[in-house]
N, C-alpha and C. Protein backbone atom coordinates (compact mmCIF):
# COMPACT_ATOMS: atom_id res chain seq x y z
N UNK A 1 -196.90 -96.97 51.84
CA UNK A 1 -195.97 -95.86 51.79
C UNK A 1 -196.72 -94.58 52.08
N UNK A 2 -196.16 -93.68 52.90
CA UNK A 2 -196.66 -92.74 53.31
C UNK A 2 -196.24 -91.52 52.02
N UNK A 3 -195.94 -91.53 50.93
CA UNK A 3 -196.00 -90.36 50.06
C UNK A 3 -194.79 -89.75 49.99
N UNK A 4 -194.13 -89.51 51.15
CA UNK A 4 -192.72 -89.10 51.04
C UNK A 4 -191.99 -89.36 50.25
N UNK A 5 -190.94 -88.58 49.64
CA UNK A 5 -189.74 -88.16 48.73
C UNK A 5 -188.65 -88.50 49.25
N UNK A 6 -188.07 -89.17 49.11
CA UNK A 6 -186.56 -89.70 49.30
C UNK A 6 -185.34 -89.97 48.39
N UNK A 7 -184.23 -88.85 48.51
CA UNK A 7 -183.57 -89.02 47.43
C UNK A 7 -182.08 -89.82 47.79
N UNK A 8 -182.13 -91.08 47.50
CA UNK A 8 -180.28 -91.10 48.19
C UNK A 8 -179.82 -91.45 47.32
N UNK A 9 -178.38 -91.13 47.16
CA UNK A 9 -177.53 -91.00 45.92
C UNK A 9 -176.46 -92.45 46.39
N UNK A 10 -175.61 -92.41 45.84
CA UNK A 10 -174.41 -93.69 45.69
C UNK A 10 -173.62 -93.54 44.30
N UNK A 11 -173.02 -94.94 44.18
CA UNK A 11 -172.22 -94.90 42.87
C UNK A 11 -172.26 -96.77 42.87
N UNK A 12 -172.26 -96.81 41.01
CA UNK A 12 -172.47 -98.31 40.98
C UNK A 12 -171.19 -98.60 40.80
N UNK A 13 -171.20 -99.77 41.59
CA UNK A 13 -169.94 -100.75 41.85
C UNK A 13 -169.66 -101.99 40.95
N UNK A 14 -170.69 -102.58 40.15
CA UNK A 14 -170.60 -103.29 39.51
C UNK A 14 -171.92 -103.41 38.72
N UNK A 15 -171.92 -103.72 37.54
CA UNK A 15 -172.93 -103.71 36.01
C UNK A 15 -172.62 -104.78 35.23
N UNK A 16 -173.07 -105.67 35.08
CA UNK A 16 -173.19 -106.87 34.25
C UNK A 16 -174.78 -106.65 33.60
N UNK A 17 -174.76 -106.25 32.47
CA UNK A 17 -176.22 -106.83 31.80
C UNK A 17 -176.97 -107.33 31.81
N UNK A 18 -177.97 -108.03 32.34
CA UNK A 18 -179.04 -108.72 32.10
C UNK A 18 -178.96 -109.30 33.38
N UNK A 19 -177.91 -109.15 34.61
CA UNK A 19 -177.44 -110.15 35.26
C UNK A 19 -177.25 -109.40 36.94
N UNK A 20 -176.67 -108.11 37.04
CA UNK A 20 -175.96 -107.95 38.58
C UNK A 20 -175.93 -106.54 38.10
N UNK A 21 -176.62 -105.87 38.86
CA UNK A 21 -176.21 -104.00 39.15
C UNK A 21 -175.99 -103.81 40.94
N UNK A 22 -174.60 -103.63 41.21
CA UNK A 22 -174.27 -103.39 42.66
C UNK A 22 -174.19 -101.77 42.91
N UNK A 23 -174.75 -101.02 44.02
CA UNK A 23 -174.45 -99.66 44.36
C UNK A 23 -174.10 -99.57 45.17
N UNK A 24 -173.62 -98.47 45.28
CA UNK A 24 -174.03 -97.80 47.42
C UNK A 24 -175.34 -97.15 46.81
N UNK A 25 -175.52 -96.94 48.82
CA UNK A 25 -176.53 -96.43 48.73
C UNK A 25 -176.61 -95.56 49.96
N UNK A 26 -176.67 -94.01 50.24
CA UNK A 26 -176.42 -93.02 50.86
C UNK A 26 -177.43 -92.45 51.12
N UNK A 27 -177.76 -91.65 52.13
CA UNK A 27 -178.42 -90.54 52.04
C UNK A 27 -178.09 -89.17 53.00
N UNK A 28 -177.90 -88.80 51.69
CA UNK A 28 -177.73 -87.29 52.08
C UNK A 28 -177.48 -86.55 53.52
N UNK A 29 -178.69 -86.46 54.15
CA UNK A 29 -178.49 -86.44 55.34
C UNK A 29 -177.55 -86.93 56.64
N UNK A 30 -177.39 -88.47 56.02
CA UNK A 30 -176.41 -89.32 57.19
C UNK A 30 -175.54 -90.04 56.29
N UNK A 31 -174.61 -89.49 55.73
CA UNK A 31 -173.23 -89.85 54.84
C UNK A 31 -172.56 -91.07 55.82
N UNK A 32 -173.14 -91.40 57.06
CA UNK A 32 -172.21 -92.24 58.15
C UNK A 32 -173.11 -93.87 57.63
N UNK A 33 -174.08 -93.52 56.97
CA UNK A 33 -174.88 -95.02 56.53
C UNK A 33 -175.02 -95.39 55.23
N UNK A 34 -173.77 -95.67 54.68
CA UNK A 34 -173.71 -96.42 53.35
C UNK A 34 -173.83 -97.15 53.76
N UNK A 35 -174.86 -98.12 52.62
CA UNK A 35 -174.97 -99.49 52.57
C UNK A 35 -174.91 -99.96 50.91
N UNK A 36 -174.96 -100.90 50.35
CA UNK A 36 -174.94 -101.76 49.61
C UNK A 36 -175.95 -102.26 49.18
N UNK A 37 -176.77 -102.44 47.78
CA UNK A 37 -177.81 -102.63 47.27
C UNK A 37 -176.97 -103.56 46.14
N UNK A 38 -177.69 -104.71 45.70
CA UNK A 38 -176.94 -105.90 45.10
C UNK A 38 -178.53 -106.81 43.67
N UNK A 39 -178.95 -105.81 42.95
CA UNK A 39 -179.67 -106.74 42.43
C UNK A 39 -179.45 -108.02 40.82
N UNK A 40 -179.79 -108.71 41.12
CA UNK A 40 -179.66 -109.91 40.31
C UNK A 40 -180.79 -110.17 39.54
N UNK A 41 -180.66 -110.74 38.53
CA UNK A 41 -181.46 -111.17 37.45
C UNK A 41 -181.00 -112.77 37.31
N UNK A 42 -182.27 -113.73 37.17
CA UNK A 42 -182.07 -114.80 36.42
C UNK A 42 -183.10 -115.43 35.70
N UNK A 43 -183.08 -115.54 34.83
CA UNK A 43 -183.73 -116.30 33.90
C UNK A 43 -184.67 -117.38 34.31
N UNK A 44 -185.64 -117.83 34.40
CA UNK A 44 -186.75 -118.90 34.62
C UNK A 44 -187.39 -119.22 34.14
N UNK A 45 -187.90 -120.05 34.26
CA UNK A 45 -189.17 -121.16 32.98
C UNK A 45 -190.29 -119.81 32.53
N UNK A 46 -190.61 -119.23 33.76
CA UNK A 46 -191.94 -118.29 33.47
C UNK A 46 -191.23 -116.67 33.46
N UNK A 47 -190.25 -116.55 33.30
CA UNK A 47 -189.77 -114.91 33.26
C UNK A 47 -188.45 -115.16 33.48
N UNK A 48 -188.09 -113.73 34.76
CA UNK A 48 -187.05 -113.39 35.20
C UNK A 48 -187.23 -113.56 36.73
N UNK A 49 -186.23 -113.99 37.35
CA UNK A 49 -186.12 -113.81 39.12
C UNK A 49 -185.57 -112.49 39.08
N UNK A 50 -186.06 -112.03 39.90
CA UNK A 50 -185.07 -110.77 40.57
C UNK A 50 -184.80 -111.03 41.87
N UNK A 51 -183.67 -110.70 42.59
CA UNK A 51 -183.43 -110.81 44.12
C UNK A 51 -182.35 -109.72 44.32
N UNK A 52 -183.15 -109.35 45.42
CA UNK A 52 -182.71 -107.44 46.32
C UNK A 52 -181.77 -107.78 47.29
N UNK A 53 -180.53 -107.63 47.48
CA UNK A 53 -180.22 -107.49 48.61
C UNK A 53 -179.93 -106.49 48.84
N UNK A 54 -179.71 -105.69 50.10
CA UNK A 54 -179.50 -104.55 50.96
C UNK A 54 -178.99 -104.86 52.16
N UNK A 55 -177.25 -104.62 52.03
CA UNK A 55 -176.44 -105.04 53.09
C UNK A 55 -175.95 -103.37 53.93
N UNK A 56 -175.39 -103.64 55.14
CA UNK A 56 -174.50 -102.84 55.67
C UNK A 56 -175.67 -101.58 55.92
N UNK A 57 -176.82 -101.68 56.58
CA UNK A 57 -177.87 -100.95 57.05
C UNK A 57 -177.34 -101.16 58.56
N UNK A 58 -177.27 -99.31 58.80
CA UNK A 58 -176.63 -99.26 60.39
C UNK A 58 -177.16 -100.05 61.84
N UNK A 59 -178.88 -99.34 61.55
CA UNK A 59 -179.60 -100.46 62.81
C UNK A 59 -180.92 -101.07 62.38
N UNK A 60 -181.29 -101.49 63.16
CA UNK A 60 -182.76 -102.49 63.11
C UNK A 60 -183.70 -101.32 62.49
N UNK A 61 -183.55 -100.45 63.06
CA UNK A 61 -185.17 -99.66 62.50
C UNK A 61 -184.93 -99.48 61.24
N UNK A 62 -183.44 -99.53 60.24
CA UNK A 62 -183.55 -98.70 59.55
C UNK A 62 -183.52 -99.76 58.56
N UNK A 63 -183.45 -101.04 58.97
CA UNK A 63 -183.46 -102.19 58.61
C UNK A 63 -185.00 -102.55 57.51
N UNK A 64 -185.86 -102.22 58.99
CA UNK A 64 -187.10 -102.19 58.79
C UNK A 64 -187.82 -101.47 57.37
N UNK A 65 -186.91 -99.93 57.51
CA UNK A 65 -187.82 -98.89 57.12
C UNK A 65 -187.45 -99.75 55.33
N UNK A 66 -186.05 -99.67 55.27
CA UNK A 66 -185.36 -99.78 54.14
C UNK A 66 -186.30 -101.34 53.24
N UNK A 67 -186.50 -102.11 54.22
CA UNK A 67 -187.63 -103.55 53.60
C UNK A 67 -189.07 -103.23 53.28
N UNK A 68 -189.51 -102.09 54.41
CA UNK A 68 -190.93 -101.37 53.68
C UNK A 68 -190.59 -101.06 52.62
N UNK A 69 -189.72 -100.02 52.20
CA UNK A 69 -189.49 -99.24 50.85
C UNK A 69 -188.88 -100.39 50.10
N UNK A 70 -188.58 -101.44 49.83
CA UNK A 70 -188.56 -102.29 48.67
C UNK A 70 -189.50 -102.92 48.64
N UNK A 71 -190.43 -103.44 49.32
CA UNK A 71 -191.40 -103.82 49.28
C UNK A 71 -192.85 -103.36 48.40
N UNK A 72 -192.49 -102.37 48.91
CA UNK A 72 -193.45 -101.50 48.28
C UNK A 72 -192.77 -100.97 46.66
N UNK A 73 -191.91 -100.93 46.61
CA UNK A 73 -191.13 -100.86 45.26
C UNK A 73 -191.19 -102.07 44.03
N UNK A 74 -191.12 -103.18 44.95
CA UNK A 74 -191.61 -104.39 44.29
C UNK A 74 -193.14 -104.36 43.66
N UNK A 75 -193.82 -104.25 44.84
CA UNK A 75 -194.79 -104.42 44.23
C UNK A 75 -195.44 -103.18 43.11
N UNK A 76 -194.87 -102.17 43.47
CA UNK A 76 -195.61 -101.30 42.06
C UNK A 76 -194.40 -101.87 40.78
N UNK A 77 -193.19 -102.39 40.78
CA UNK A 77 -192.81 -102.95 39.83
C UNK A 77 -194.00 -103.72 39.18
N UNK A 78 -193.92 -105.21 40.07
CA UNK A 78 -195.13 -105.94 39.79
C UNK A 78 -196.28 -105.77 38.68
N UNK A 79 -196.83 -104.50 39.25
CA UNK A 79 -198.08 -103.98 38.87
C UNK A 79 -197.88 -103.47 37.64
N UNK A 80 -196.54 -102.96 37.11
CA UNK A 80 -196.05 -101.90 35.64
C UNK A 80 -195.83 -103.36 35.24
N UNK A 81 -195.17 -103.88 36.10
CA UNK A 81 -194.97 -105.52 34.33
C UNK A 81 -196.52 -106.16 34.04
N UNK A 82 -196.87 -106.19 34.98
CA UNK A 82 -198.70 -106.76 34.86
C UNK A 82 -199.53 -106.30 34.20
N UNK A 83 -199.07 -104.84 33.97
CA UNK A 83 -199.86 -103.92 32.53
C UNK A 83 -199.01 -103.94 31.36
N UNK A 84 -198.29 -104.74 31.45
CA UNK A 84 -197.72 -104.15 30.18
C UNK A 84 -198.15 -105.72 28.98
């Protein structure tokens, strides 16, 4: 990640506990590219699964950019549960 600040706003669509937080997901700048952020929780022998989806991304690049930035989100997750 190059350091940059990125703020995009939305509204959650659905909240189940322990289980499903759905948003949009906007930014500011280009109100024409909501997309959909969908994460899940499940339970496993050794923790929790988590799984990201990110639907309704306008084109390929932004496709791209949007999988760097979870990626990289993941893994400093990762790293805060690994210290703790």
């Amino acid at each position: 990640m190059d350091g940059s600040e990125h703020n995009p706003t939305g509204d959650y669509w659905e909240v189940v506990p322990n289980e499903k937080l759905a948003f949009t997901w906007e930014w500011p700048n280009r109100p024409d590219w909501e997309s959909l952020v969908t994460i899940r929780l499940r339970p496993i022998d050794i923790g929790t699964e988590l799984t990201l989806t990110h639907e309704k991304l306008p084109k390929e690049d932004a496709i791209e950019k949007h999988r760097a930035g979870w990626t990289g989100w993941m893994g400093e997750l990762k790293t805060y549960l690994e210290e703790e």
